[in-house]
C-alpha atoms as a PDB file:
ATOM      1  CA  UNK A   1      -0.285  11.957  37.306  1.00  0.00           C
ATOM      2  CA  UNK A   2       1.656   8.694  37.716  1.00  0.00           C
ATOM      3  CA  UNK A   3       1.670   6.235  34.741  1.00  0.00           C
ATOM      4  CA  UNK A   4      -0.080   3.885  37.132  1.00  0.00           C
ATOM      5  CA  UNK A   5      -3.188   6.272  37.034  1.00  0.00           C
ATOM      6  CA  UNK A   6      -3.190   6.528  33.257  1.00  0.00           C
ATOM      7  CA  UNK A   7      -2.860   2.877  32.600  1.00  0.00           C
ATOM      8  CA  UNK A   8      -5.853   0.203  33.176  1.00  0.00           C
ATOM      9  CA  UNK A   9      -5.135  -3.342  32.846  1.00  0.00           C
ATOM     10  CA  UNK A  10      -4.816  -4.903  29.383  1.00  0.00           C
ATOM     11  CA  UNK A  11      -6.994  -7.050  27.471  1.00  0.00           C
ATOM     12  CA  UNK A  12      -6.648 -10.116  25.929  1.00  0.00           C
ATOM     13  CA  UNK A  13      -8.133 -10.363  22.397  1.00  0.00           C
ATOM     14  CA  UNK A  14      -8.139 -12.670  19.112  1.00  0.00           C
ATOM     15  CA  UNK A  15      -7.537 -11.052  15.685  1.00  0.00           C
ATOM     16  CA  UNK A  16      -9.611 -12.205  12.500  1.00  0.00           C
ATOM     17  CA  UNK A  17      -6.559 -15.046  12.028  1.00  0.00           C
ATOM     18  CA  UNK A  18      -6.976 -16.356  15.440  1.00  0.00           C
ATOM     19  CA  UNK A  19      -3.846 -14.959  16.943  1.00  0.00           C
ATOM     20  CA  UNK A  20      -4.187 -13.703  20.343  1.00  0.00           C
ATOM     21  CA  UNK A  21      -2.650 -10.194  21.711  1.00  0.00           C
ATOM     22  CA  UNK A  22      -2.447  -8.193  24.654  1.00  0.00           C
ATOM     23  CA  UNK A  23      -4.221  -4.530  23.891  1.00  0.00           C
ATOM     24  CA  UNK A  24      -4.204  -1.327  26.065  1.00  0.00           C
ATOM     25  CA  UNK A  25      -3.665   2.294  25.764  1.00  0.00           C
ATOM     26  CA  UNK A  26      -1.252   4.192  27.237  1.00  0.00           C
ATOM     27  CA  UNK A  27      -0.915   8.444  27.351  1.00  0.00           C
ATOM     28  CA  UNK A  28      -3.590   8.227  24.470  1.00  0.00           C
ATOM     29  CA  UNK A  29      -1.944   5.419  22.475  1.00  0.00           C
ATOM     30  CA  UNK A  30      -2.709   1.997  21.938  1.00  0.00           C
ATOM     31  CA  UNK A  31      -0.781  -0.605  22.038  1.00  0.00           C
ATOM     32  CA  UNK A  32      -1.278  -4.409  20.279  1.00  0.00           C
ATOM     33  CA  UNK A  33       1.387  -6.993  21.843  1.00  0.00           C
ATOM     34  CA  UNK A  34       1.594 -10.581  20.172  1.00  0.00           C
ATOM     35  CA  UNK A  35       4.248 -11.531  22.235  1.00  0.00           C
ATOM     36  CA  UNK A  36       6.763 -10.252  25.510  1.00  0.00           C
ATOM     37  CA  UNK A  37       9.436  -8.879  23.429  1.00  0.00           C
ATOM     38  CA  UNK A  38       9.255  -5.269  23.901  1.00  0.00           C
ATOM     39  CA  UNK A  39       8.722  -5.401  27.325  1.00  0.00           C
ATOM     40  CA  UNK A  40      11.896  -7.827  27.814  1.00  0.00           C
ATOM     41  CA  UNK A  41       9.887 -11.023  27.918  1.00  0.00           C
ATOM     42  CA  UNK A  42      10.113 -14.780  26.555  1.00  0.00           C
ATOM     43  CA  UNK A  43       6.505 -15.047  26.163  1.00  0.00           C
ATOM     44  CA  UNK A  44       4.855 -15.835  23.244  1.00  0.00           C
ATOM     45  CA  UNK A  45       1.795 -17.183  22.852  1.00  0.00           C
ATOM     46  CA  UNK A  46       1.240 -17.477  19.561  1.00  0.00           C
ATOM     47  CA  UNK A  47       4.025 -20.299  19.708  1.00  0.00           C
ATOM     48  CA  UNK A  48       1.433 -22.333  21.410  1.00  0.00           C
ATOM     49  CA  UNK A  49      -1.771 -24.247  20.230  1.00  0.00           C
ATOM     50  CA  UNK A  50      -4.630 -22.839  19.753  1.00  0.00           C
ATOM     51  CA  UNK A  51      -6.501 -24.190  23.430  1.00  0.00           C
ATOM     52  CA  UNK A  52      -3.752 -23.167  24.971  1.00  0.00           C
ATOM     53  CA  UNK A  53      -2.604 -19.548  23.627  1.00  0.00           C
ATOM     54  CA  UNK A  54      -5.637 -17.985  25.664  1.00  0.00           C
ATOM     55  CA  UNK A  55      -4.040 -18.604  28.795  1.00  0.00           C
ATOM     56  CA  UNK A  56      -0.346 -17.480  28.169  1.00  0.00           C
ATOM     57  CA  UNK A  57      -1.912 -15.027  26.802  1.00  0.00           C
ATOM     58  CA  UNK A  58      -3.160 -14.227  30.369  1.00  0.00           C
ATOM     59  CA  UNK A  59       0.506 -14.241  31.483  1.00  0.00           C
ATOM     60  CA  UNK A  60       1.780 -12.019  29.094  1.00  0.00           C
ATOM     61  CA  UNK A  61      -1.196  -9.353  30.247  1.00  0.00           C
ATOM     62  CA  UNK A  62       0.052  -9.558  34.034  1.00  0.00           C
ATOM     63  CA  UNK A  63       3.556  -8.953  32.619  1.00  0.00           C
ATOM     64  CA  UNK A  64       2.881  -6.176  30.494  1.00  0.00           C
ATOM     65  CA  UNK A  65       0.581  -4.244  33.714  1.00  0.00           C
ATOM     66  CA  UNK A  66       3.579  -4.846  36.064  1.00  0.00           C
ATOM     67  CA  UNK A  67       6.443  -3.682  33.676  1.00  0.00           C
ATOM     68  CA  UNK A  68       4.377  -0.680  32.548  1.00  0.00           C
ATOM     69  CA  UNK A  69       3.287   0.242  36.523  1.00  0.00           C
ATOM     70  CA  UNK A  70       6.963  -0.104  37.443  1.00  0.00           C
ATOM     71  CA  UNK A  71       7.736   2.776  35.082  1.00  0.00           C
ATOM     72  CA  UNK A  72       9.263   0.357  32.246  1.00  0.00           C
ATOM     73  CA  UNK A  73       8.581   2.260  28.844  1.00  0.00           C
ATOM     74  CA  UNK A  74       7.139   0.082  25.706  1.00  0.00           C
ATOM     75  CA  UNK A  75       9.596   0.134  23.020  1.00  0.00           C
ATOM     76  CA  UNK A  76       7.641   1.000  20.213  1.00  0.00           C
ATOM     77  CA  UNK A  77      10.132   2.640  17.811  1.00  0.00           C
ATOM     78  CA  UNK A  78      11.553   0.920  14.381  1.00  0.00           C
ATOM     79  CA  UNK A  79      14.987   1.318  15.709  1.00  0.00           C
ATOM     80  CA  UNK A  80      14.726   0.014  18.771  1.00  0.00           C
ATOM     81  CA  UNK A  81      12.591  -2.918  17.281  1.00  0.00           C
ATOM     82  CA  UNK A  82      15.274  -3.744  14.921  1.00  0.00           C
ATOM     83  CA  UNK A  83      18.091  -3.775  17.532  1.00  0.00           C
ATOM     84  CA  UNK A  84      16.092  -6.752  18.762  1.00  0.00           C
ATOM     85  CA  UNK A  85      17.486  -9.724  17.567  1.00  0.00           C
ATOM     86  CA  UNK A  86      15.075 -12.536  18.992  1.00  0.00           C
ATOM     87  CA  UNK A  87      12.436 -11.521  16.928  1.00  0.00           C
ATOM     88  CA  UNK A  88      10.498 -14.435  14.986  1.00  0.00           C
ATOM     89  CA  UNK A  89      10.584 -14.476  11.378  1.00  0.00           C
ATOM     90  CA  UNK A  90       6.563 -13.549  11.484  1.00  0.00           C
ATOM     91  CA  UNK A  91       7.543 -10.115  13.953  1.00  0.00           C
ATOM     92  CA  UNK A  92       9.949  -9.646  11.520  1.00  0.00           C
ATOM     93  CA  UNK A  93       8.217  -9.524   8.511  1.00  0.00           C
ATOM     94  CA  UNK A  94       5.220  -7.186  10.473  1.00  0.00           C
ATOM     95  CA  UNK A  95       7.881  -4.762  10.817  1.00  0.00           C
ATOM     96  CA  UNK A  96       9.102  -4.870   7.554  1.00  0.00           C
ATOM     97  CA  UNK A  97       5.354  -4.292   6.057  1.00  0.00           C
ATOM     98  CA  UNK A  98       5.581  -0.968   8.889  1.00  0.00           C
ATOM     99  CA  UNK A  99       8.794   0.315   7.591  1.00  0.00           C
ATOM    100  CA  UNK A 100       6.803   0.345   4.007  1.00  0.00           C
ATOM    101  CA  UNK A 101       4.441   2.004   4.736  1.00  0.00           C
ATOM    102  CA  UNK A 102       6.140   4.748   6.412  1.00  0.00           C
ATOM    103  CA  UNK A 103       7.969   5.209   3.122  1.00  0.00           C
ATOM    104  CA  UNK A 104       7.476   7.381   0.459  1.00  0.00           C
ATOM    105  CA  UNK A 105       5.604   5.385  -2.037  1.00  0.00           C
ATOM    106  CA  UNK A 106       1.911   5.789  -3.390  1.00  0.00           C
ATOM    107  CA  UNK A 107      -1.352   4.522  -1.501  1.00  0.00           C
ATOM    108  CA  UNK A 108      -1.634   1.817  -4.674  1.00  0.00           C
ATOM    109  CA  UNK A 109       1.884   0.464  -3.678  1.00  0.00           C
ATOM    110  CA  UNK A 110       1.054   0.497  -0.090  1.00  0.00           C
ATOM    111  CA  UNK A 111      -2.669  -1.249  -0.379  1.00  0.00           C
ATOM    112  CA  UNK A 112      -1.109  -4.157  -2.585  1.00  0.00           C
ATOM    113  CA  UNK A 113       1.579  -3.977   0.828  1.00  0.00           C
ATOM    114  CA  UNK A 114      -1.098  -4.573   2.623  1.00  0.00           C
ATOM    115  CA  UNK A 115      -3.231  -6.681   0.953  1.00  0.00           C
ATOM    116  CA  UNK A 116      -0.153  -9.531   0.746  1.00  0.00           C
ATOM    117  CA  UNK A 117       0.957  -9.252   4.096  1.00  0.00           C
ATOM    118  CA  UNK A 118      -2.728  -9.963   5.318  1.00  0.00           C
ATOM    119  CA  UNK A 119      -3.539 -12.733   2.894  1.00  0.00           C
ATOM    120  CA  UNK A 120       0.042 -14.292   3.503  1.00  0.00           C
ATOM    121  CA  UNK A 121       0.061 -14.329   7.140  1.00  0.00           C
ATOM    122  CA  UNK A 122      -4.035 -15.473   7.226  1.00  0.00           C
ATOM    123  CA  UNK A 123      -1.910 -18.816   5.734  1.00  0.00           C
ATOM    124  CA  UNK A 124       0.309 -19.309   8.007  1.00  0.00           C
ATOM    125  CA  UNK A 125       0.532 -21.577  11.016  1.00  0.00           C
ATOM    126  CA  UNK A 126       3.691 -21.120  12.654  1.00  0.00           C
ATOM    127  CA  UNK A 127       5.976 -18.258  13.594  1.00  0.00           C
ATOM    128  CA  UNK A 128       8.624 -19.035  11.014  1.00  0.00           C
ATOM    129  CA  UNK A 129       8.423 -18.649   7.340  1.00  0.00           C
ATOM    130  CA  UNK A 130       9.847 -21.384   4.977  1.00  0.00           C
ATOM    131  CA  UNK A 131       9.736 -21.570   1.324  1.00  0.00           C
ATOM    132  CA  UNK A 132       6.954 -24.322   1.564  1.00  0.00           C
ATOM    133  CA  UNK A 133       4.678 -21.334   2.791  1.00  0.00           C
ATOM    134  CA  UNK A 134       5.709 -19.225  -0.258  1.00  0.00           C
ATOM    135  CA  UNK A 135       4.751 -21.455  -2.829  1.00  0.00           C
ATOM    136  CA  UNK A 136       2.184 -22.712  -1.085  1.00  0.00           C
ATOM    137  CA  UNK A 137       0.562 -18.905  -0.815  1.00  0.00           C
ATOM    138  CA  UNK A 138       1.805 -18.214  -4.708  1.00  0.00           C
ATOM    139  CA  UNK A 139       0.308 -21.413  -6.216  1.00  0.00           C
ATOM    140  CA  UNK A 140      -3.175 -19.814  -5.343  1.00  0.00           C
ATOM    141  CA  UNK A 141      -2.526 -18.084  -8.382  1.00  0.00           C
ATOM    142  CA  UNK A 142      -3.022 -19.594 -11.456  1.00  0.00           C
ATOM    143  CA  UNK A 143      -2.325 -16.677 -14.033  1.00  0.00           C
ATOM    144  CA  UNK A 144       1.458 -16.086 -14.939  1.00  0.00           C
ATOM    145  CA  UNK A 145       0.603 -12.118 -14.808  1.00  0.00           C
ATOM    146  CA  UNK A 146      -1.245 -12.682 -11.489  1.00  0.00           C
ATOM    147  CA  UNK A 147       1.674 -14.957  -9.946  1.00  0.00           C
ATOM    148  CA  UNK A 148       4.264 -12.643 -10.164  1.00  0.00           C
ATOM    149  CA  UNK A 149       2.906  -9.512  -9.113  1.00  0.00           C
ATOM    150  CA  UNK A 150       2.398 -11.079  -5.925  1.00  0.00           C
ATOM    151  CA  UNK A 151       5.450 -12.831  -5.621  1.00  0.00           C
ATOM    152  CA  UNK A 152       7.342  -9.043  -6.541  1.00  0.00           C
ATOM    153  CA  UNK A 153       5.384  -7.678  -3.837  1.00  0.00           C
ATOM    154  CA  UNK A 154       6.404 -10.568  -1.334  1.00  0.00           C
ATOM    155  CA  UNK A 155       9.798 -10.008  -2.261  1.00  0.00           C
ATOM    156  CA  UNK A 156       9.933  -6.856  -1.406  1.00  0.00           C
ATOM    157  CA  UNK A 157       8.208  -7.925   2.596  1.00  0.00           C
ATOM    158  CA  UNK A 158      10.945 -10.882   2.977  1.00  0.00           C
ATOM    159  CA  UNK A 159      13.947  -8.836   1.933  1.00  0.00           C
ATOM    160  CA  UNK A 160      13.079  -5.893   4.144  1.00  0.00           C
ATOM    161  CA  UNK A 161      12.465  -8.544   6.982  1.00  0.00           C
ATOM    162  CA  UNK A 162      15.520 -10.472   6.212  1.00  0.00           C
ATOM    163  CA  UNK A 163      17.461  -6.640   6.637  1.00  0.00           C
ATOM    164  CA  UNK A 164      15.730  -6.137  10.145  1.00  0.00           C
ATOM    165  CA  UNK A 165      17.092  -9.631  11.142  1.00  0.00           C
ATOM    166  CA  UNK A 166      15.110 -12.601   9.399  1.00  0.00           C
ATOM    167  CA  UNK A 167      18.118 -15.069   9.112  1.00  0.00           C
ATOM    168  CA  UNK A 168      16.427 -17.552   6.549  1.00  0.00           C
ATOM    169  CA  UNK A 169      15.433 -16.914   3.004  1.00  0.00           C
ATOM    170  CA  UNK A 170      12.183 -18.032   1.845  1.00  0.00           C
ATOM    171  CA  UNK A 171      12.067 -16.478  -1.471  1.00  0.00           C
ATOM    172  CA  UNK A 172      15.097 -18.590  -2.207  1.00  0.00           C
ATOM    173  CA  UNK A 173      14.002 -21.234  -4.817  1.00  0.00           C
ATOM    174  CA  UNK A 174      10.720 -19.090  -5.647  1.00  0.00           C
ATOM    175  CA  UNK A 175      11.140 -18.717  -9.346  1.00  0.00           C
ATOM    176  CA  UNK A 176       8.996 -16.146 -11.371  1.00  0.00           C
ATOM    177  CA  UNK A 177       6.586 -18.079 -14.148  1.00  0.00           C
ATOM    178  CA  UNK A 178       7.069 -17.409 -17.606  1.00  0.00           C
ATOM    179  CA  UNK A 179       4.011 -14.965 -19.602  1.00  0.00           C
ATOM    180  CA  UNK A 180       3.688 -14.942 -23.128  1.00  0.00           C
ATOM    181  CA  UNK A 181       3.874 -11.361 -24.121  1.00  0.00           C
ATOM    182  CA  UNK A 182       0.689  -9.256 -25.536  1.00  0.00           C
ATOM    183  CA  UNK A 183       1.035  -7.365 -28.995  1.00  0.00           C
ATOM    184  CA  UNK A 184      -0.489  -3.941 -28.954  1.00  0.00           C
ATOM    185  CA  UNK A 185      -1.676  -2.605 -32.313  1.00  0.00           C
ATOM    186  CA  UNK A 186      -0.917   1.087 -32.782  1.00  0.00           C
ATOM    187  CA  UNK A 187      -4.028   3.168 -33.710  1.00  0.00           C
ATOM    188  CA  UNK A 188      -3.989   3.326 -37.395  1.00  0.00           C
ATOM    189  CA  UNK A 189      -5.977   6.625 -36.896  1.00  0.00           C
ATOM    190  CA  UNK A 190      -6.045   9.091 -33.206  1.00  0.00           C
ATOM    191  CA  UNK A 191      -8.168  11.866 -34.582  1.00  0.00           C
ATOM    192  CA  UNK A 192     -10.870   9.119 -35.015  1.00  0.00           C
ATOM    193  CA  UNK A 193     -10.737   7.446 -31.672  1.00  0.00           C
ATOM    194  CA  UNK A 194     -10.395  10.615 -29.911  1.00  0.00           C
ATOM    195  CA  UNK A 195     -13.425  11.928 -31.449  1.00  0.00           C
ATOM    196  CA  UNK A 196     -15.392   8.801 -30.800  1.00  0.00           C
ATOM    197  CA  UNK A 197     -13.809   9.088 -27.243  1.00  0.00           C
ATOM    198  CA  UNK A 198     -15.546  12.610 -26.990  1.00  0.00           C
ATOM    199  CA  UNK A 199     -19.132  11.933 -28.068  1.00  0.00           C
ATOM    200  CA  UNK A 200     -18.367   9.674 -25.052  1.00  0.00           C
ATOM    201  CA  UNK A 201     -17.012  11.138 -22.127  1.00  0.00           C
ATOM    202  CA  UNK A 202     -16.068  15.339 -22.146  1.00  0.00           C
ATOM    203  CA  UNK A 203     -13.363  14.292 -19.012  1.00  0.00           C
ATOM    204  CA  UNK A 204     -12.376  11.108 -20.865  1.00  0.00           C
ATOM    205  CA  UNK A 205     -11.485  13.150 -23.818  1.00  0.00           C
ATOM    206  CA  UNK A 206      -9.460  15.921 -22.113  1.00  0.00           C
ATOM    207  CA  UNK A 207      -8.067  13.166 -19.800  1.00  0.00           C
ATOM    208  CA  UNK A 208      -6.760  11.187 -23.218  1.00  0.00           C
ATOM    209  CA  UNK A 209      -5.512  14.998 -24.676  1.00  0.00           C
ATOM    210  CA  UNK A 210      -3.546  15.401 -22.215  1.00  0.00           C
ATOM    211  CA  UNK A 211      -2.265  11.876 -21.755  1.00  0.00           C
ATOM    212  CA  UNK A 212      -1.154  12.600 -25.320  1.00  0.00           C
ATOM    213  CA  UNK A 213      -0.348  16.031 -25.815  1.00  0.00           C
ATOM    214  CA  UNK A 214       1.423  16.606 -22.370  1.00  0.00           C
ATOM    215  CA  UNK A 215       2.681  13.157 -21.682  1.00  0.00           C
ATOM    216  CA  UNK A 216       1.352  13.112 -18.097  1.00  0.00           C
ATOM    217  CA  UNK A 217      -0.172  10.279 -16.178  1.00  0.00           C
ATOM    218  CA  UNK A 218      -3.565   9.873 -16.130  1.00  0.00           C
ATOM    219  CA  UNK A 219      -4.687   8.025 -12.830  1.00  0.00           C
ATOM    220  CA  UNK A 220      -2.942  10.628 -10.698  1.00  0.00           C
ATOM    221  CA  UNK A 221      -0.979  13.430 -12.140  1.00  0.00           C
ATOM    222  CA  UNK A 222      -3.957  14.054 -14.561  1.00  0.00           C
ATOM    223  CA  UNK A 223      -6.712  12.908 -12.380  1.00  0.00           C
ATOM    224  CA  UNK A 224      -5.327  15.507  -9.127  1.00  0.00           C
ATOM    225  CA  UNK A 225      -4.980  18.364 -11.418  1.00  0.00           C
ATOM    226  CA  UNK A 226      -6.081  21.994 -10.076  1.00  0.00           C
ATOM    227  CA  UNK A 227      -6.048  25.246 -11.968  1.00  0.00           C
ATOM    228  CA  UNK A 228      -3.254  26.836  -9.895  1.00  0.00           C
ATOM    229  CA  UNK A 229      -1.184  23.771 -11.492  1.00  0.00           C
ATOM    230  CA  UNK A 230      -1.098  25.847 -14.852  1.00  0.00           C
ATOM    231  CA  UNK A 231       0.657  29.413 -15.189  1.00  0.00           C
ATOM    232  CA  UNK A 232      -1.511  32.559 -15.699  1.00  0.00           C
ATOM    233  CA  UNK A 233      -2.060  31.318 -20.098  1.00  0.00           C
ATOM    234  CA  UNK A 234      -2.836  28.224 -19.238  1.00  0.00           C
ATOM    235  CA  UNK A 235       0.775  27.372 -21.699  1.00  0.00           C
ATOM    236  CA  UNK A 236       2.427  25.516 -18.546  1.00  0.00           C
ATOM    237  CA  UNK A 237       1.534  22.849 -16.288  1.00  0.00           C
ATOM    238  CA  UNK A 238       4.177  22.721 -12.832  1.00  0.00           C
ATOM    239  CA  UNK A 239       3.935  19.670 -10.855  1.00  0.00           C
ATOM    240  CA  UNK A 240       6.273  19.446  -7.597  1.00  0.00           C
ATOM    241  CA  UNK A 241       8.001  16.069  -6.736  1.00  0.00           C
ATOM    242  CA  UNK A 242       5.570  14.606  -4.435  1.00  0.00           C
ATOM    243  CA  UNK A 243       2.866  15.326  -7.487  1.00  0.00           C
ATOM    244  CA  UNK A 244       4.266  12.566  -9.864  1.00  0.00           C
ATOM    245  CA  UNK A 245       6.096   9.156 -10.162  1.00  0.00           C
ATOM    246  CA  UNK A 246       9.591  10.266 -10.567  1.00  0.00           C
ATOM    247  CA  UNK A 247       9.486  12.286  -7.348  1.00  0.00           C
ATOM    248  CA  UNK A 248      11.196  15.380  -9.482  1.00  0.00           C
ATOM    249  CA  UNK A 249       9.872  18.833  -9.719  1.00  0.00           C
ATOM    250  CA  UNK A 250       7.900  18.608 -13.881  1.00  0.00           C
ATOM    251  CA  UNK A 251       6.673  21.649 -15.786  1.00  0.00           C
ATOM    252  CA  UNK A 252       5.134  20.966 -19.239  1.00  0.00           C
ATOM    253  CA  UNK A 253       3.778  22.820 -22.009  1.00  0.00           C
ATOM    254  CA  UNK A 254       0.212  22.528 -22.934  1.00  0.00           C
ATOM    255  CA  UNK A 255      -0.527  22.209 -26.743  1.00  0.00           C
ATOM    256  CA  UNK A 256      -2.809  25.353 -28.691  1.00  0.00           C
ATOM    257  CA  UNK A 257      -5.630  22.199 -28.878  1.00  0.00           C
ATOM    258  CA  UNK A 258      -5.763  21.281 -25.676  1.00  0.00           C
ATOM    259  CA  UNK A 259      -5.878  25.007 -24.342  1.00  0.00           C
ATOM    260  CA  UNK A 260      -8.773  26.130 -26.520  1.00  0.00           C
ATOM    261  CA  UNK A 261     -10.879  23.323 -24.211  1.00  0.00           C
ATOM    262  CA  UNK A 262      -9.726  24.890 -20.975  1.00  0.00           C
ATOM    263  CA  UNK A 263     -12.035  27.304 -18.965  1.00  0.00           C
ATOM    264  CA  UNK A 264      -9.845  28.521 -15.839  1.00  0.00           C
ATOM    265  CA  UNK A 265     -11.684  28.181 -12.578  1.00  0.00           C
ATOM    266  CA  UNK A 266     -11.266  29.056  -9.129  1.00  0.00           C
ATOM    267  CA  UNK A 267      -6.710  28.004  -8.063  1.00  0.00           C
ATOM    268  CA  UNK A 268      -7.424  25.160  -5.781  1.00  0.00           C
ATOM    269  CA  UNK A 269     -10.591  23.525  -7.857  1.00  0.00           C
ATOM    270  CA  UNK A 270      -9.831  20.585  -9.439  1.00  0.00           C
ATOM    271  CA  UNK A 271     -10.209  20.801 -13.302  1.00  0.00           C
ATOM    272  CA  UNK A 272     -12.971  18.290 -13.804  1.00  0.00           C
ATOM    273  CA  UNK A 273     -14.702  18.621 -10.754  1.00  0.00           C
ATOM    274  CA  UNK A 274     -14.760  22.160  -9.922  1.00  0.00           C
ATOM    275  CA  UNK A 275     -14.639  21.521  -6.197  1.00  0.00           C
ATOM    276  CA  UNK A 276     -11.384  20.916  -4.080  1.00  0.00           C
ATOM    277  CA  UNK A 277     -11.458  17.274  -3.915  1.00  0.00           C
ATOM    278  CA  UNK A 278     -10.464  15.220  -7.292  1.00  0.00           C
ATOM    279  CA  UNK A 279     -12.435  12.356  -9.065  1.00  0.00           C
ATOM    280  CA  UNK A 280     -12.266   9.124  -7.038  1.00  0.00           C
ATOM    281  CA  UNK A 281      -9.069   7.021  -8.021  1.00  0.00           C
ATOM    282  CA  UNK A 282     -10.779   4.476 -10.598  1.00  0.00           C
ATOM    283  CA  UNK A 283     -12.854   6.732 -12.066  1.00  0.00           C
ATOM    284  CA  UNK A 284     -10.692   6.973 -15.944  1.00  0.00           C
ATOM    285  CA  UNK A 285      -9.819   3.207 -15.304  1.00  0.00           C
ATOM    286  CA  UNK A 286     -13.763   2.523 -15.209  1.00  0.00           C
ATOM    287  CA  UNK A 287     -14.165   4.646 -18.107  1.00  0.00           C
ATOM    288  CA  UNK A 288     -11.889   3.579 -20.048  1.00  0.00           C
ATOM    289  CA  UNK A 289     -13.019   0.075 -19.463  1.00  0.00           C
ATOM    290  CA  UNK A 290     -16.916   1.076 -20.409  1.00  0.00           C
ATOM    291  CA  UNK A 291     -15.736   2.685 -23.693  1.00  0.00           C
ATOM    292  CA  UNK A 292     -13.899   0.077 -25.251  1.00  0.00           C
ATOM    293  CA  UNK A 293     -16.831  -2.245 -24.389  1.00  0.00           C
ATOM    294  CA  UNK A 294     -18.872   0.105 -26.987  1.00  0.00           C
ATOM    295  CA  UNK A 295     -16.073   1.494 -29.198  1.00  0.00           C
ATOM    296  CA  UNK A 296     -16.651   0.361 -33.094  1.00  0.00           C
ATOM    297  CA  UNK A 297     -12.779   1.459 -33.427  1.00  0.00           C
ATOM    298  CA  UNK A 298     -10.930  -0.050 -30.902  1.00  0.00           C
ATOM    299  CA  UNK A 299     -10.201  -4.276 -31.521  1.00  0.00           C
END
């Protein structure tokens, strides 16, 4: 079957930020186009104003059809991407936000990727980036702590655009804001907040045990934990690379207190659970959060 047969004309469409593309599918894939670039064209309609983006947009359709129906391929590769050099700074920094997110990194890293690429780019009005539109984006953000988690996260979009071929810096003059620093009291007494922990929560308690006792991470590596994670005793816990944030292979030893509390279930149940699929992602964060709103202990 020719690629003629397998291809039906595109469609021109408006995203939720009122930037038009060209959208078709081709051998099962689909395809979003903002602009003529990867099929060896100079149009972009997105450069235009708004009453007048519809009908380049038009244009760039037709082009796309008769490059595809010649037997033109869409280049829709990173490398080959990169190699382009007439990208704008906005293509740019969409690819960068794609190379991300193919990386190895957790989905928390790669939402917040996500999450400031979208709300950046909903702000701006022009195909190039300047500084003006960074602070303009940042001073939406009034808290210090707030402020610069965004702006790291930014930072990490513009310099990974600015390696693919963004020539201009906008981070350059950005500066971080200052935060006074938090003091957190030690617990005079752990015995007597864990036990107030467990006429709270059972999972709480043996997620806070273990926090302690085996130094692991609670939102994940404690949170994802099934039974064939422990050896046969229940005196080891093995955790391959991909399990935990340092991306190395971990075996720890479980304490005589926390082991009495352990009932071994079926290999690949999770230990709180007892089914195959772990508790949701916020669900120590949330209740953590409820118990200090009722803990007598904790200031």
């Amino acid at each position: 079957m020719s690629v003629k047969m397998k291809f039906k004309y595109p469609k021109v469409m408006f995203d939720s930020k009122q930037r038009v593309y060209v959208s078709f599918s081709l051998n099962n894939k689909r395809f979003r186009l903002f602009n003529g670039s990867k099929i060896n064209s100079d149009i972009y309609p997105n450069t235009y104003t708004k009453e007048k983006r519809l009908e380049v947009a038009h244009l760039l359709a037709a082009e796309v059809y008769k490059s595809i129906s010649s037997g033109l391929s869409v280049l829709d590769t990173t490398k080959e991407l990169c190699a382009n050099q007439n990208n704008s700074d906005l293509e740019s920094f969409e690819l960068a936000l794609h190379n991300k997110l193919k990386g190895d990194y957790s989905d928390k890293y790669k939402s917040m990727l996500r999450f400031v690429y979208d709300s950046f780019t909903a702000k701006l009005t022009d195909e190039n980036i300047t500084s003006n539109d960074v602070k303009s984006y940042l001073n939406h953000y009034a808290l210090g702590v707030s402020y610069n988690t965004i702006k790291r996260h930014l930072s990490v979009l513009i310099n990974e655009a600015r390696n693919i071929g963004m020539n201009s810096n906008p981070m350059e003059g950005v500066k971080a804001k200052k935060t006074k620093a938090k003091l957190h009291k030690p617990y005079n007494d752990i015995r007597l907040i864990l036990d107030e922990i467990k006429l709270f929560n059972n999972n709480l308690y043996l997620c806070c045990l273990m926090t302690y006792g085996c130094l692991l991470r609670p939102h994940r590596e404690i949170r994802e934990l099934k039974w064939s994670d422990f050896s046969d005793d229940l005196g080891y816990i093995h955790l391959s690379g991909n399990r935990n944030k340092s991306g190395k292979n971990r075996i720890v030893p479980v304490p005589i207190y926390i082991r009495e509390l352990l009932v071994k279930g079926q290999p690949h149940h999770n230990i709180f659970t007892d089914t195959t699929s772990p508790l949701n992602e916020d669900y120590f964060k949330t209740l953590w959060s409820r118990f200090k709103r009722v803990s007598k202990l904790l200031e």
